[in-house]
Protein backbone atom coordinates (compact mmCIF):
# COMPACT_ATOMS: atom_id res chain seq x y z
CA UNK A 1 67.48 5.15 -73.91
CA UNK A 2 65.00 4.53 -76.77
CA UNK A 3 61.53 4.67 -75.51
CA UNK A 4 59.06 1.82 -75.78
CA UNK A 5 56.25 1.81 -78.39
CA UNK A 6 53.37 4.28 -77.55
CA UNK A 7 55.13 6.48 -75.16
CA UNK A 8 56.05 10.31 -75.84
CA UNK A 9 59.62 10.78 -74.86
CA UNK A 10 58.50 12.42 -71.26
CA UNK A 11 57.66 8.88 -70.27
CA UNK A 12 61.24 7.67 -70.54
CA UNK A 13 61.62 8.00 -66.14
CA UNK A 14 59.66 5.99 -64.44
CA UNK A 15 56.35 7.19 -63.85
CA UNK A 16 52.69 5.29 -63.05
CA UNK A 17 50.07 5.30 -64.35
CA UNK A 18 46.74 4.10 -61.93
CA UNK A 19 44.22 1.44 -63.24
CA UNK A 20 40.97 2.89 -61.69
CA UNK A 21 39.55 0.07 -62.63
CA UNK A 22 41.58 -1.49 -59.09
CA UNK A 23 42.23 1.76 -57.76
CA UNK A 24 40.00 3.97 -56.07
CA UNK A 25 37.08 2.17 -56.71
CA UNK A 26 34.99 3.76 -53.57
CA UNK A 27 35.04 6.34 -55.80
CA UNK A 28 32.89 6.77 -59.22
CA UNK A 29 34.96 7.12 -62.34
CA UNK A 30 35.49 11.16 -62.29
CA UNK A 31 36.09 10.69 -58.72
CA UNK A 32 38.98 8.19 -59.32
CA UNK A 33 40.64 10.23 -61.92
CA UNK A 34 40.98 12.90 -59.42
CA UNK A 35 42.11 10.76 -56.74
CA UNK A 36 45.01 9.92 -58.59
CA UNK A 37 46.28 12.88 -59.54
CA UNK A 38 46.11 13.93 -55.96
CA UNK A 39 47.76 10.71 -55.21
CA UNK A 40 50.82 11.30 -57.63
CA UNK A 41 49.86 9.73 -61.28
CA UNK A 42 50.93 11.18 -63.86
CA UNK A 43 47.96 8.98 -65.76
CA UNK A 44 45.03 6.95 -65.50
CA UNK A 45 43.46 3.67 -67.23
CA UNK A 46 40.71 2.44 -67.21
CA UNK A 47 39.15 -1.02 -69.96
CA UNK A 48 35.65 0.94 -71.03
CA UNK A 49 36.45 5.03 -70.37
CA UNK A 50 33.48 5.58 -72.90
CA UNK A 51 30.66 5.66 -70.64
CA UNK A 52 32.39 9.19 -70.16
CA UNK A 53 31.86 11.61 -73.12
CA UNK A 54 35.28 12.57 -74.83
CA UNK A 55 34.45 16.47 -73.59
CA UNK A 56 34.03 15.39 -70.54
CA UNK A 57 36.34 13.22 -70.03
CA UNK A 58 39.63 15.84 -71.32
CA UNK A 59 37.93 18.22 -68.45
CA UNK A 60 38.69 15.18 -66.05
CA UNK A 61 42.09 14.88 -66.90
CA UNK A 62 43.15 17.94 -67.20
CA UNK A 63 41.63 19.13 -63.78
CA UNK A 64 43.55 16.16 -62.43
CA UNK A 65 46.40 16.78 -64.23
CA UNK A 66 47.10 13.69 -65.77
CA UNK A 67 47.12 11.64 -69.48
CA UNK A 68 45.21 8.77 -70.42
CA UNK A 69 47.82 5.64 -70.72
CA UNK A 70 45.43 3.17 -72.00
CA UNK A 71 42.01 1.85 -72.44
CA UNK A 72 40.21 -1.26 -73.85
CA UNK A 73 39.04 -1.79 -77.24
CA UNK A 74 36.01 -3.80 -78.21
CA UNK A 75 34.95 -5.45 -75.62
CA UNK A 76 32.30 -7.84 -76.21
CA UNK A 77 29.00 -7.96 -74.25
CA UNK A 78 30.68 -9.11 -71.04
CA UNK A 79 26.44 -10.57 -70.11
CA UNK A 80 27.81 -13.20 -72.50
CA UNK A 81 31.16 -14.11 -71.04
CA UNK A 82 32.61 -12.20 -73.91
CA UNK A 83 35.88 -10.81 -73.00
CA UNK A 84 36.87 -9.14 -76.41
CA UNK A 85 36.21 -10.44 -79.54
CA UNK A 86 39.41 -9.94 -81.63
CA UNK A 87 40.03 -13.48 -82.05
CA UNK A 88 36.56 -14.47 -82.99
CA UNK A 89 35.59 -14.57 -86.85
CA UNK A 90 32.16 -14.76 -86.05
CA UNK A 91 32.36 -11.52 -84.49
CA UNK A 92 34.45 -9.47 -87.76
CA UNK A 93 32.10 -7.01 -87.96
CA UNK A 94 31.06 -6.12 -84.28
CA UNK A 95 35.07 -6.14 -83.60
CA UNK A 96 35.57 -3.42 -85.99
CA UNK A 97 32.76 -1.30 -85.35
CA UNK A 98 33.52 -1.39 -81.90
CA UNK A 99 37.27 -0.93 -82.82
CA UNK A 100 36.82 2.26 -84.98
CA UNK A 101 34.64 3.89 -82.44
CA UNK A 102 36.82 3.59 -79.65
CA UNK A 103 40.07 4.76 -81.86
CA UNK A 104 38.27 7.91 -82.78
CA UNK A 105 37.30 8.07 -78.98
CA UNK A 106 40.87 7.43 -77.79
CA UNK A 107 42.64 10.08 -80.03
CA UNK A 108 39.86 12.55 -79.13
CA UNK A 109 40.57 12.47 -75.44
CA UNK A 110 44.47 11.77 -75.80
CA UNK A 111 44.72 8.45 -74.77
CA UNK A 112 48.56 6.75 -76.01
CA UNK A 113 47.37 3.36 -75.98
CA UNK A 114 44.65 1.13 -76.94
CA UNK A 115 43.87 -2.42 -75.73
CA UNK A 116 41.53 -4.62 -77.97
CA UNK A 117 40.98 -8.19 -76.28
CA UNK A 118 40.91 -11.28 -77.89
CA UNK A 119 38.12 -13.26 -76.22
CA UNK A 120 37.75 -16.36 -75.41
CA UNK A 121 37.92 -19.44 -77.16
CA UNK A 122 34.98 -21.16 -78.46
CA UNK A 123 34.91 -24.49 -76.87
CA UNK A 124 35.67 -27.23 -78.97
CA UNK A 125 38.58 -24.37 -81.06
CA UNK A 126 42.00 -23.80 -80.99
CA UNK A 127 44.10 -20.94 -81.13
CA UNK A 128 45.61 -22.28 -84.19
CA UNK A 129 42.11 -23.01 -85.62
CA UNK A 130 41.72 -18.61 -84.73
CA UNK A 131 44.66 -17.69 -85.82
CA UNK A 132 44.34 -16.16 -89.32
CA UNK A 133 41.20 -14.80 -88.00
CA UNK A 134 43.05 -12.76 -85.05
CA UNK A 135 45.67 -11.66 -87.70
CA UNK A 136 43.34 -10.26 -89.75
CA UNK A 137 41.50 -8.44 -87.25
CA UNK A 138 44.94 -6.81 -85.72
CA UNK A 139 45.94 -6.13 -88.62
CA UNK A 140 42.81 -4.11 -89.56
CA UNK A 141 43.23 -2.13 -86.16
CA UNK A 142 46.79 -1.32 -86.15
CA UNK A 143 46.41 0.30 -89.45
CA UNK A 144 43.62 2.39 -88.31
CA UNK A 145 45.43 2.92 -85.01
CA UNK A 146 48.56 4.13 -86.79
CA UNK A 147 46.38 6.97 -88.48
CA UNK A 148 45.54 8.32 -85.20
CA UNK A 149 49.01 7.93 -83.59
CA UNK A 150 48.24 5.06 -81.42
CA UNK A 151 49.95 1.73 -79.98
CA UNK A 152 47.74 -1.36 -80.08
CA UNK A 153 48.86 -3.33 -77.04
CA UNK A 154 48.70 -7.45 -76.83
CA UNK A 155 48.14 -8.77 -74.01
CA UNK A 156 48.91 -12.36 -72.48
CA UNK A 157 46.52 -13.81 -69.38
CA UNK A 158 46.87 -17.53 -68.62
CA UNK A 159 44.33 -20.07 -67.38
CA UNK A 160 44.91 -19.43 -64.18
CA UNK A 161 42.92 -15.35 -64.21
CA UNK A 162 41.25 -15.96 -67.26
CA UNK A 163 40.28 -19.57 -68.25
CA UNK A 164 39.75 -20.10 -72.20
CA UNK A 165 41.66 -16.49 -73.04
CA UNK A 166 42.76 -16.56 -76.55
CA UNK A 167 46.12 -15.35 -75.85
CA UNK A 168 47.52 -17.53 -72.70
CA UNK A 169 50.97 -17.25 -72.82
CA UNK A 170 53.53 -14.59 -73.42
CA UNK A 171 54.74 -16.65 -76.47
CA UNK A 172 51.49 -16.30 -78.27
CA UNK A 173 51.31 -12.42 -77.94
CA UNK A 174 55.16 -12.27 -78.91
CA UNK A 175 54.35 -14.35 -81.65
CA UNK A 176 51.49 -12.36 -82.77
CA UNK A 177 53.39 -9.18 -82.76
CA UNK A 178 56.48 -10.55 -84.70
CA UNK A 179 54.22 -11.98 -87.39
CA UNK A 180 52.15 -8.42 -87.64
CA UNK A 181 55.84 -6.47 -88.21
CA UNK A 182 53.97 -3.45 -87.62
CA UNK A 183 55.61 -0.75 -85.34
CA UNK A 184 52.48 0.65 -83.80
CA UNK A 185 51.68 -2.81 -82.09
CA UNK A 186 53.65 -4.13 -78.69
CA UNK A 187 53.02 -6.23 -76.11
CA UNK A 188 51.12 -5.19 -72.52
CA UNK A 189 53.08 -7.35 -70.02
CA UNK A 190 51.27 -7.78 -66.59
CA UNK A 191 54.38 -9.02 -64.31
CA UNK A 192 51.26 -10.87 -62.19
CA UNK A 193 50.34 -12.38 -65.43
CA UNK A 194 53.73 -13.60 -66.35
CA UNK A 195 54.82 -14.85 -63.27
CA UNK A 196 51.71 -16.98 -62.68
CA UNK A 197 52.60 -18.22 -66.12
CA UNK A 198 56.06 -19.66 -64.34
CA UNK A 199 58.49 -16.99 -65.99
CA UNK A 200 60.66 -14.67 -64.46
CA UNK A 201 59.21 -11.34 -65.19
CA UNK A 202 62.59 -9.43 -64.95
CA UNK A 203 63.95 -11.67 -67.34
CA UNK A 204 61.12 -10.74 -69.79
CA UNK A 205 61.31 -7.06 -69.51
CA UNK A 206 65.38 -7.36 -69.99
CA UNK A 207 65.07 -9.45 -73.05
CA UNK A 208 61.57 -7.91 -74.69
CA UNK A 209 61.64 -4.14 -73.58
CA UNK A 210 61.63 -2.88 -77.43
CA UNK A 211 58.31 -5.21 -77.95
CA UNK A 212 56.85 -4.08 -74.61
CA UNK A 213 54.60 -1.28 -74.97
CA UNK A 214 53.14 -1.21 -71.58
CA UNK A 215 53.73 -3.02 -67.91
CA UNK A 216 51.33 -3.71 -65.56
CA UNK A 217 52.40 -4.32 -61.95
CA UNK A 218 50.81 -6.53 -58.73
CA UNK A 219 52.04 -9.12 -56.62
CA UNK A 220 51.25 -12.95 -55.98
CA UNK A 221 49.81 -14.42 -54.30
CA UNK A 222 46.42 -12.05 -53.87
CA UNK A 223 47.10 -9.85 -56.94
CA UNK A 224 48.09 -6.78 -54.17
CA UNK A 225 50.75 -4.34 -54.08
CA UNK A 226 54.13 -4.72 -55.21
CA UNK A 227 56.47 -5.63 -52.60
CA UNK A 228 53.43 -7.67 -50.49
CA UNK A 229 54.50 -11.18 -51.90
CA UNK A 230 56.73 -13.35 -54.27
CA UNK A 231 58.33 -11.43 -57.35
CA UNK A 232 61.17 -9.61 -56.92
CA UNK A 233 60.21 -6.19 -57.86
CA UNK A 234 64.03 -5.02 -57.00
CA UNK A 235 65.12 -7.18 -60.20
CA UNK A 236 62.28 -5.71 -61.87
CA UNK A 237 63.09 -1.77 -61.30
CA UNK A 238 67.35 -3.01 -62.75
CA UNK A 239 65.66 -4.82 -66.02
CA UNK A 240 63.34 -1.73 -66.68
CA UNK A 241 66.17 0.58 -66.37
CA UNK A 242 68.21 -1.27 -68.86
CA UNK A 243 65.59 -0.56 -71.48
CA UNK A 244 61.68 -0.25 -71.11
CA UNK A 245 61.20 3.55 -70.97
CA UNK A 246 57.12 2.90 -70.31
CA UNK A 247 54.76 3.90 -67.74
CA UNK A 248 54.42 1.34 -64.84
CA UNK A 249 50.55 0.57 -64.70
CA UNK A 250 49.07 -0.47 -61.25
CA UNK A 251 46.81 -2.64 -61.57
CA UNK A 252 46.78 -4.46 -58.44
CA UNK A 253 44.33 -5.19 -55.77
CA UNK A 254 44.52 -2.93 -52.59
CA UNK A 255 45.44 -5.12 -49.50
CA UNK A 256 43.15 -2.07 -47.59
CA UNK A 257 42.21 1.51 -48.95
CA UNK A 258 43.86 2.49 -52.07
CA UNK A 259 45.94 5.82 -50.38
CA UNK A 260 47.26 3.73 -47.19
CA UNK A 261 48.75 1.22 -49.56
CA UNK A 262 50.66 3.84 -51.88
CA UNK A 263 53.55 3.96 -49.81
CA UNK A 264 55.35 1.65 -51.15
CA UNK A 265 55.53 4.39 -54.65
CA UNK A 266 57.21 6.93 -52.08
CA UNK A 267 60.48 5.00 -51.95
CA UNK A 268 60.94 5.61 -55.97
CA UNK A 269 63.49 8.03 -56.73
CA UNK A 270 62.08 8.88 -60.32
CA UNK A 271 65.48 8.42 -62.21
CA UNK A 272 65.55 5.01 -62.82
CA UNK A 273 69.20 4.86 -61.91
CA UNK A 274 69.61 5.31 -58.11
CA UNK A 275 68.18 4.70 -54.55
CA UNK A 276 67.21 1.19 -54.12
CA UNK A 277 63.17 1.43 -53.73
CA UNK A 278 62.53 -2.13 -54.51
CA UNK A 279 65.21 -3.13 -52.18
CA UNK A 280 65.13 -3.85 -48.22
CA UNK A 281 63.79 -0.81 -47.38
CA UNK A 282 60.76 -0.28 -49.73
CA UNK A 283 59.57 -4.00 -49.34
CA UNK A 284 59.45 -4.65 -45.89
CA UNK A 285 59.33 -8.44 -46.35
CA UNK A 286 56.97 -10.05 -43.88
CA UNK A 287 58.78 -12.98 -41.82
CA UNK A 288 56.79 -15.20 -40.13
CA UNK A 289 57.59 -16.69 -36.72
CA UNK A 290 56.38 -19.74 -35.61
CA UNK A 291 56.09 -20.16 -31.88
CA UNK A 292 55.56 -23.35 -29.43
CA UNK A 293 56.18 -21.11 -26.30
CA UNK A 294 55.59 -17.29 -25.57
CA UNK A 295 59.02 -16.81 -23.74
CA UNK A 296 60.44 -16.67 -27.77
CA UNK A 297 58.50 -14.02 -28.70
CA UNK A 298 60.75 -11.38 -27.04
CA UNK A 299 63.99 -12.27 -28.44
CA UNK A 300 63.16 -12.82 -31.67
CA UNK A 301 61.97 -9.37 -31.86
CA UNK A 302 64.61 -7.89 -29.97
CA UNK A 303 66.62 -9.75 -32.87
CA UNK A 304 65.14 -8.54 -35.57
CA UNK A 305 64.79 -5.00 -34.25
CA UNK A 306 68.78 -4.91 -34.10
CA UNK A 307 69.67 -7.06 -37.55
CA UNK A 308 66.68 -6.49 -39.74
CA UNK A 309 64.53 -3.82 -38.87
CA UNK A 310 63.32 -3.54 -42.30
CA UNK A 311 61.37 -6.85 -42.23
CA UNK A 312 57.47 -6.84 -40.51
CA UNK A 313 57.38 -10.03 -38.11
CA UNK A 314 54.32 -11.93 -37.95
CA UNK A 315 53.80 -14.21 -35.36
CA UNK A 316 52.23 -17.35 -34.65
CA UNK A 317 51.64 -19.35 -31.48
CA UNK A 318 50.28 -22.62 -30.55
CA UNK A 319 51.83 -22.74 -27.27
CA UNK A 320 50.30 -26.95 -27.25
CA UNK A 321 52.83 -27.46 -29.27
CA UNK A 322 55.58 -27.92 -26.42
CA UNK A 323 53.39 -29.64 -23.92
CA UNK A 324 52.54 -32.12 -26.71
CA UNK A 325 56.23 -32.68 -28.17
CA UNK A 326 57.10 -33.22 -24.83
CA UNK A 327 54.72 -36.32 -24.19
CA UNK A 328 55.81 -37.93 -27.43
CA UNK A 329 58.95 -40.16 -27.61
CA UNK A 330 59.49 -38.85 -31.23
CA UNK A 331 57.72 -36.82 -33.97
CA UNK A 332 54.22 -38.25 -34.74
CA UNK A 333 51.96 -38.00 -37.98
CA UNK A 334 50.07 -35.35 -36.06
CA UNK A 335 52.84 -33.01 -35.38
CA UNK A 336 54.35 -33.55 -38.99
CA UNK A 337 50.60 -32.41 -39.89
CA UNK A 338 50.25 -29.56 -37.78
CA UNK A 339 53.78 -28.02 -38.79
CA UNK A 340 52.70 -28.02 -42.15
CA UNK A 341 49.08 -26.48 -41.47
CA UNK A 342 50.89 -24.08 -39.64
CA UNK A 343 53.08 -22.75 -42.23
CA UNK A 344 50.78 -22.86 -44.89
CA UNK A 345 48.74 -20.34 -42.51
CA UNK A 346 51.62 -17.99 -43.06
CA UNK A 347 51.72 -18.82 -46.81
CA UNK A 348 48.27 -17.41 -47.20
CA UNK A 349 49.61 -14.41 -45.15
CA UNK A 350 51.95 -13.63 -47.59
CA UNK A 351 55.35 -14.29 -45.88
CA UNK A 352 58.60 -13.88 -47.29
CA UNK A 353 60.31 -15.78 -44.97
CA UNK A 354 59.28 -18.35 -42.30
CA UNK A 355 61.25 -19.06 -39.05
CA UNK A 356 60.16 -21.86 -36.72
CA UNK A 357 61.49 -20.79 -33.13
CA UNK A 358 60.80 -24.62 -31.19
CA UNK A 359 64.24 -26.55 -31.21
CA UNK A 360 61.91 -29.95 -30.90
CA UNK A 361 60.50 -30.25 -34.46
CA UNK A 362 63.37 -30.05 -36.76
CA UNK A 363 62.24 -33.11 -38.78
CA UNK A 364 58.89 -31.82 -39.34
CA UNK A 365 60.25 -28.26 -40.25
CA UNK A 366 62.39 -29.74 -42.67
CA UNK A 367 59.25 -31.72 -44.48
CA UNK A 368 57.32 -28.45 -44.53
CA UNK A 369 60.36 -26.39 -46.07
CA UNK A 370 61.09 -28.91 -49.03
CA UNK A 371 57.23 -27.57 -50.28
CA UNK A 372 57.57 -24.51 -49.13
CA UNK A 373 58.12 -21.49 -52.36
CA UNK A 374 59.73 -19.32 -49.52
CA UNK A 375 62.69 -19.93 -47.31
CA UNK A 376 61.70 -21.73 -44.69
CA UNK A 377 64.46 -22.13 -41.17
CA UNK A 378 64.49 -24.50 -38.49
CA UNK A 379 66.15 -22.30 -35.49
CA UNK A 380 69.58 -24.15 -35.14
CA UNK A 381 71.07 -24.63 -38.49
CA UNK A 382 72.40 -21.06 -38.52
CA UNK A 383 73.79 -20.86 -35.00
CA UNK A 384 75.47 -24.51 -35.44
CA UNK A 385 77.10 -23.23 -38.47
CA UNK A 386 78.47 -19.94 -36.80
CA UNK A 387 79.77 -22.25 -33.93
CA UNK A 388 81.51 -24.54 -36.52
CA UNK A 389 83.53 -21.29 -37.79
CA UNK A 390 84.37 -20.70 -34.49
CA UNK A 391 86.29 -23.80 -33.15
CA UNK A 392 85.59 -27.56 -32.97
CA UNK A 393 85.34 -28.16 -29.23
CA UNK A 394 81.24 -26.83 -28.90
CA UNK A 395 78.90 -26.13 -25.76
CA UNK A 396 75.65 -26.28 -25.69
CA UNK A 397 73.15 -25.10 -23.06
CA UNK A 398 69.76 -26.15 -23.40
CA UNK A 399 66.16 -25.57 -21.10
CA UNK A 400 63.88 -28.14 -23.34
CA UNK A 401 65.18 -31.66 -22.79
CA UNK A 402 63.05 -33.36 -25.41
CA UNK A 403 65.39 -30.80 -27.34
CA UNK A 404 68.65 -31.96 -26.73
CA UNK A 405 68.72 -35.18 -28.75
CA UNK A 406 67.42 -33.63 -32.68
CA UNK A 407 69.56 -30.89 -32.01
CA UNK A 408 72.63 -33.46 -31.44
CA UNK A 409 71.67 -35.43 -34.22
CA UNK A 410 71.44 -31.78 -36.34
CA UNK A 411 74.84 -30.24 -35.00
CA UNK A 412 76.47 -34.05 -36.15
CA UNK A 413 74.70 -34.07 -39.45
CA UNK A 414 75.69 -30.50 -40.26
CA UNK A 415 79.23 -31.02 -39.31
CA UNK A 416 79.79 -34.35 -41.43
CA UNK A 417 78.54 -32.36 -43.89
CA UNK A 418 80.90 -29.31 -43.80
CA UNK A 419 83.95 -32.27 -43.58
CA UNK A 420 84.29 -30.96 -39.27
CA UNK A 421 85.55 -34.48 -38.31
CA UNK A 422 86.71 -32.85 -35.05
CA UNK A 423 83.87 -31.48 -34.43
CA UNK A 424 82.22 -32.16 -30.85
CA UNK A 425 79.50 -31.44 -28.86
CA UNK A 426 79.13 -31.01 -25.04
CA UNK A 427 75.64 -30.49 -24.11
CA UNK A 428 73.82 -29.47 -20.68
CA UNK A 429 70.06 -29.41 -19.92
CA UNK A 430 68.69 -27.17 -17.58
CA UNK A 431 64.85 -27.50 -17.29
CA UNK A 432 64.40 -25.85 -14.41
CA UNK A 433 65.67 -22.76 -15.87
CA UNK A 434 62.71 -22.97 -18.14
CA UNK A 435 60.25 -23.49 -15.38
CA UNK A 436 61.99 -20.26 -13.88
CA UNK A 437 61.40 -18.34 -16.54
CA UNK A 438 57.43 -19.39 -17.08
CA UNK A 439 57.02 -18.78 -13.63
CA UNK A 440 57.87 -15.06 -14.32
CA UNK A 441 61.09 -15.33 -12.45
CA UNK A 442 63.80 -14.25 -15.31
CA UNK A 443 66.80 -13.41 -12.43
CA UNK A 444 66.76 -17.10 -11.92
CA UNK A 445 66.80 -18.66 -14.92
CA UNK A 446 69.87 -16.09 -16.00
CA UNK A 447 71.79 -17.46 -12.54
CA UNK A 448 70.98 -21.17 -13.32
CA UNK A 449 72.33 -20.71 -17.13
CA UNK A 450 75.37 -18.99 -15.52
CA UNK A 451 75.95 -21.80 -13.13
CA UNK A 452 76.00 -24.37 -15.45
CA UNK A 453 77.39 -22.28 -18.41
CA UNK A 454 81.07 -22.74 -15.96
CA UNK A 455 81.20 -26.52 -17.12
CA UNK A 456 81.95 -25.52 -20.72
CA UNK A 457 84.73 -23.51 -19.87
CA UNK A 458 87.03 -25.65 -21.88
CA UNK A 459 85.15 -24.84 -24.89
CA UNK A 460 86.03 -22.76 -27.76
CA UNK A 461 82.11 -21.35 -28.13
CA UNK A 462 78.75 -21.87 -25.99
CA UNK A 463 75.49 -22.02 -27.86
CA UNK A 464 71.98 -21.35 -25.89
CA UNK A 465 69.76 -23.70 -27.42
CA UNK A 466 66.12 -22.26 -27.15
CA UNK A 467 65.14 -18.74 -28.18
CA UNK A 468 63.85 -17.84 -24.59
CA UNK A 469 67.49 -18.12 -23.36
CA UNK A 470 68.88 -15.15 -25.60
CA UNK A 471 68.13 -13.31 -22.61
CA UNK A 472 70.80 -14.87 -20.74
CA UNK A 473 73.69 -14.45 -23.03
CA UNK A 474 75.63 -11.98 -21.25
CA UNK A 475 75.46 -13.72 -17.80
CA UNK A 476 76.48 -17.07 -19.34
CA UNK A 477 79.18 -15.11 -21.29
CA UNK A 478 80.74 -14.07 -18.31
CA UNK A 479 80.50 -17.45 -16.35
CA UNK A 480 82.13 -19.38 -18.70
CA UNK A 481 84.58 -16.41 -20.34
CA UNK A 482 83.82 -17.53 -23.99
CA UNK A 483 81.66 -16.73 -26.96
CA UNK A 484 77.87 -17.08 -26.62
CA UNK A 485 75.93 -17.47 -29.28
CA UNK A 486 71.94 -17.32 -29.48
CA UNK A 487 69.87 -18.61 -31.99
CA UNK A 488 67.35 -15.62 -32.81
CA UNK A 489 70.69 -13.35 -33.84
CA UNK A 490 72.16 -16.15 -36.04
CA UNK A 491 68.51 -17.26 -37.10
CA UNK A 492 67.74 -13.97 -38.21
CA UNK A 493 70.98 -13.23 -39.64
CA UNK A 494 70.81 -16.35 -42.13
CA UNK A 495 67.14 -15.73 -42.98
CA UNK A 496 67.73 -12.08 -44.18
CA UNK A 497 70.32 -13.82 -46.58
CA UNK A 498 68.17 -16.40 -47.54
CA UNK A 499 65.40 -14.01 -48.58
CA UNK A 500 67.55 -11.51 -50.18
CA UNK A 501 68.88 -14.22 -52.28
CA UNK A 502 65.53 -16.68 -53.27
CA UNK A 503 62.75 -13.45 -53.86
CA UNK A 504 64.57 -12.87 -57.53
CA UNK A 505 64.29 -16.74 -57.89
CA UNK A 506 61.52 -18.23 -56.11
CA UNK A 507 58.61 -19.41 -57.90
CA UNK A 508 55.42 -20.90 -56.00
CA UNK A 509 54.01 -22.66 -58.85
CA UNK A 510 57.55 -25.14 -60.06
């Protein structure tokens, strides 16, 4: 595997590199350093090192036993807003005094990489308008770079984390680098960055690795560790294998203390090749549950804990939401209104995956989910389905009456749709089951299921229609001598599929 511009052939396995500019920062700057070599860096970076002498500084890292990836490059007074200046003709000379000093001060303590910003645009200017100007200035420091052995990195930011940047989009700083033709330049690719800017950052790193000269990694939404949100890190690791031989900066935001949240770097095997770090495992996707009534809480989890115990539940109550449903003759504004508030909640919460557990607000569930950048499941779909497979005669036990009418309408819909003509449905309501149960008297509501489950004998499968009855699968197996299926097993089963699937493909921001 060739390695990427700016790396010494040591770097081709994966290795990180901490940005203790994010990392650490409890700490002063020595302090960091250390930190992450204790922590398991094999280098640091940092955008203004200088404030540490160059002696110094080589003490620091070699104590800690680690490199210096990269570091900034002519800054800019950042009292003035300036946020480099490499892009700004007005600014020539400060650029390359500022440029020259931190070369000499990058090769003296070792440092592979440099990172020279191009500032923000003027107002009233274009990029266009800048253009020759920003040439001319990269030019001038990848020459002088190249005398000292170093890579001078370009690096896109969009509107949305820097407003005005000179370099928005991951087009500009690949165009910039194709029209410099010099080896010694590459691109810094922040996956954050790109996929705020709508584009598949595995994609990116497959197609550019030999013009990527340095990755930067964080989640969205909150800019946290990988594996807390959106982007697919597992597609990331497979494109990075197949040819960026770089360090993997972190240059995230720490959901808590900077150690706790390492974990997630103990699931990398270090060859590139095997193990499966970004997979299942390593990301522990975070599912949230959406509850109208406490009695689903249990067999969810039990669920989960036996199909997926990889993924962190979240849960969510509003236990009004069944004594309201049941008062209203069909879905109103409000309830459309508080489904969506609800899941939005678990948005912000960074969930992978959102389950609603009430059988009564299928309508509103489905409004939320067309929205919604993560799979989103009402709690029959997936159970209906598996009962389809099964045979075309179905029974259904229900303890929610207000229930028993969407999910008809949804088992119908679903089986038109799948071309199950001979599909039909043979429904029972047992309320008073339910009223067992909240009374604390679980024996009871098994019996009653059991007792009614023996009028759906003649059916090829029985379906319990609320998540609190999972409980009572076994007795109303029995009773009636067929199949029993429960919604939190097939729920959970078709929402581990689901988010397997969308997290390479989902995008918050189309």
């Amino acid at each position: 595997m060739a390695s990427s511009p700016g790396y010494p052939a040591r770097f081709s396995a994966p290795r990180f590199s901490a940005h203790v500019g994010y990392l650490f920062t409890e700490l002063s700057l020595p302090e960091r350093i250390a930190a992450a070599g204790r922590a398991g860096f094999v280098a640091v970076e940092h955008p203004a090192p200088m404030q540490i002498p160059a002696t110094r500084m080589r003490e620091l890292l070699a104590d800690a036993g680690v490199v210096f990836a990269q570091m900034g490059l002519a800054p800019g007074d950042a009292s003035r807003g300036e946020k480099g200046l490499a892009a700004l003709p007005d600014a020539q000379g400060r650029f390359r005094d500022g440029a020259l000093a931190g070369l000499d001060y990058a090769a003296e303590i070792g440092c592979h990489m440099v990172h020279p910003m191009a500032g923000v645009l003027p107002q009233g200017t274009t990029l266009e308008a800048l253009w020759p100007a920003y040439l001319d200035n990269r030019h001038f420091v990848a020459e002088e770079a190249e005398k000292r052995g170093l890579t001078v990195l370009i690096e896109p930011i969009g509107p949305g984390t820097l407003p005005g940047y000179a370099i928005a989009r991951t087009g500009d700083a690949l165009r910039a680098i194709t029209e410099l033709g010099r080896p010694n330049v590459g691109m810094l690719f922040d996956v954050f960055h790109g996929y705020r800017e709508g584009l598949d950052p595995a994609a990116v790193i497959a197609a550019e690795s030999r013009r990527i000269a340095h990755i930067h990694l964080a989640d969205e939404p909150g800019r946290h560790e990988p594996g807390t949100g959106w982007i697919d890190f597992r597609a990331i690791r497979q494109a990075r294998a197949a040819g960026y031989g770089g360090l993997l900066g972190c240059e995230y935001v720490p959901r808590a203390g900077t150690v706790d949240g390492l974990t997630w770097m103990s699931q990398w095997t270090g060859d590139g090749e095997s193990g499966d770090c970004f997979g299942d495992t390593w990301m522990r996707p975070r599912i949230a549950l959406v509850h109208a009534v406490r009695e689903a809480i249990e067999p969810i989890e039990a669920a989960l804990g036996k199909l997926w115990p990889e993924a962190e539940p979240m849960h969510l109550l509003d236990d009004r939401l069944s004594v309201d449903r049941a008062m209203e003759t069909g879905l109103s504004p409000d309830m459309y209104r508080r489904i969506g508030e609800l899941g939005t909640y678990t948005l912000a919460a960074n969930a992978a995956g959102i389950l609603f557990t009430c059988s009564a607000l299928g309508p509103a569930i489905e409004a939320f989910a067309r929205r919604a950048p993560v799979p989103v499941l009402k709690p029959n779909e997936p159970m209906f389905a598996e009962a389809l497979e099964a045979g075309g005669r179905v029974g259904m036990l229900a303890t929610f009456t207000p229930s028993v009418a969407s999910m008809t309408e949804e088992f119908e819909m679903l089986a038109a749709a799948l071309g199950r003509c001979d599909a039909r449905l043979e429904s029972r309501c047992v309320p008073e089951a339910m009223a067992a149960l909240k009374a604390g008297n679980g024996e009871r509501h098994d019996a009653l299921l059991a007792e009614a489950a023996t009028h759906l004998a003649g059916c090829d499968v029985v379906m319990l229609a609320q998540f609190s009855m999972a409980r009572a699968q076994s007795a109303v197996s029995a009773a009636s001598g067929r199949k029993v299926l429960t919604s939190p097993d097939s729920a959970v089963r078709k929402l581990k599929a689901l988010v397997a699937g969308t997290r390479q493909t989902c995008n918050p921001l189309r």
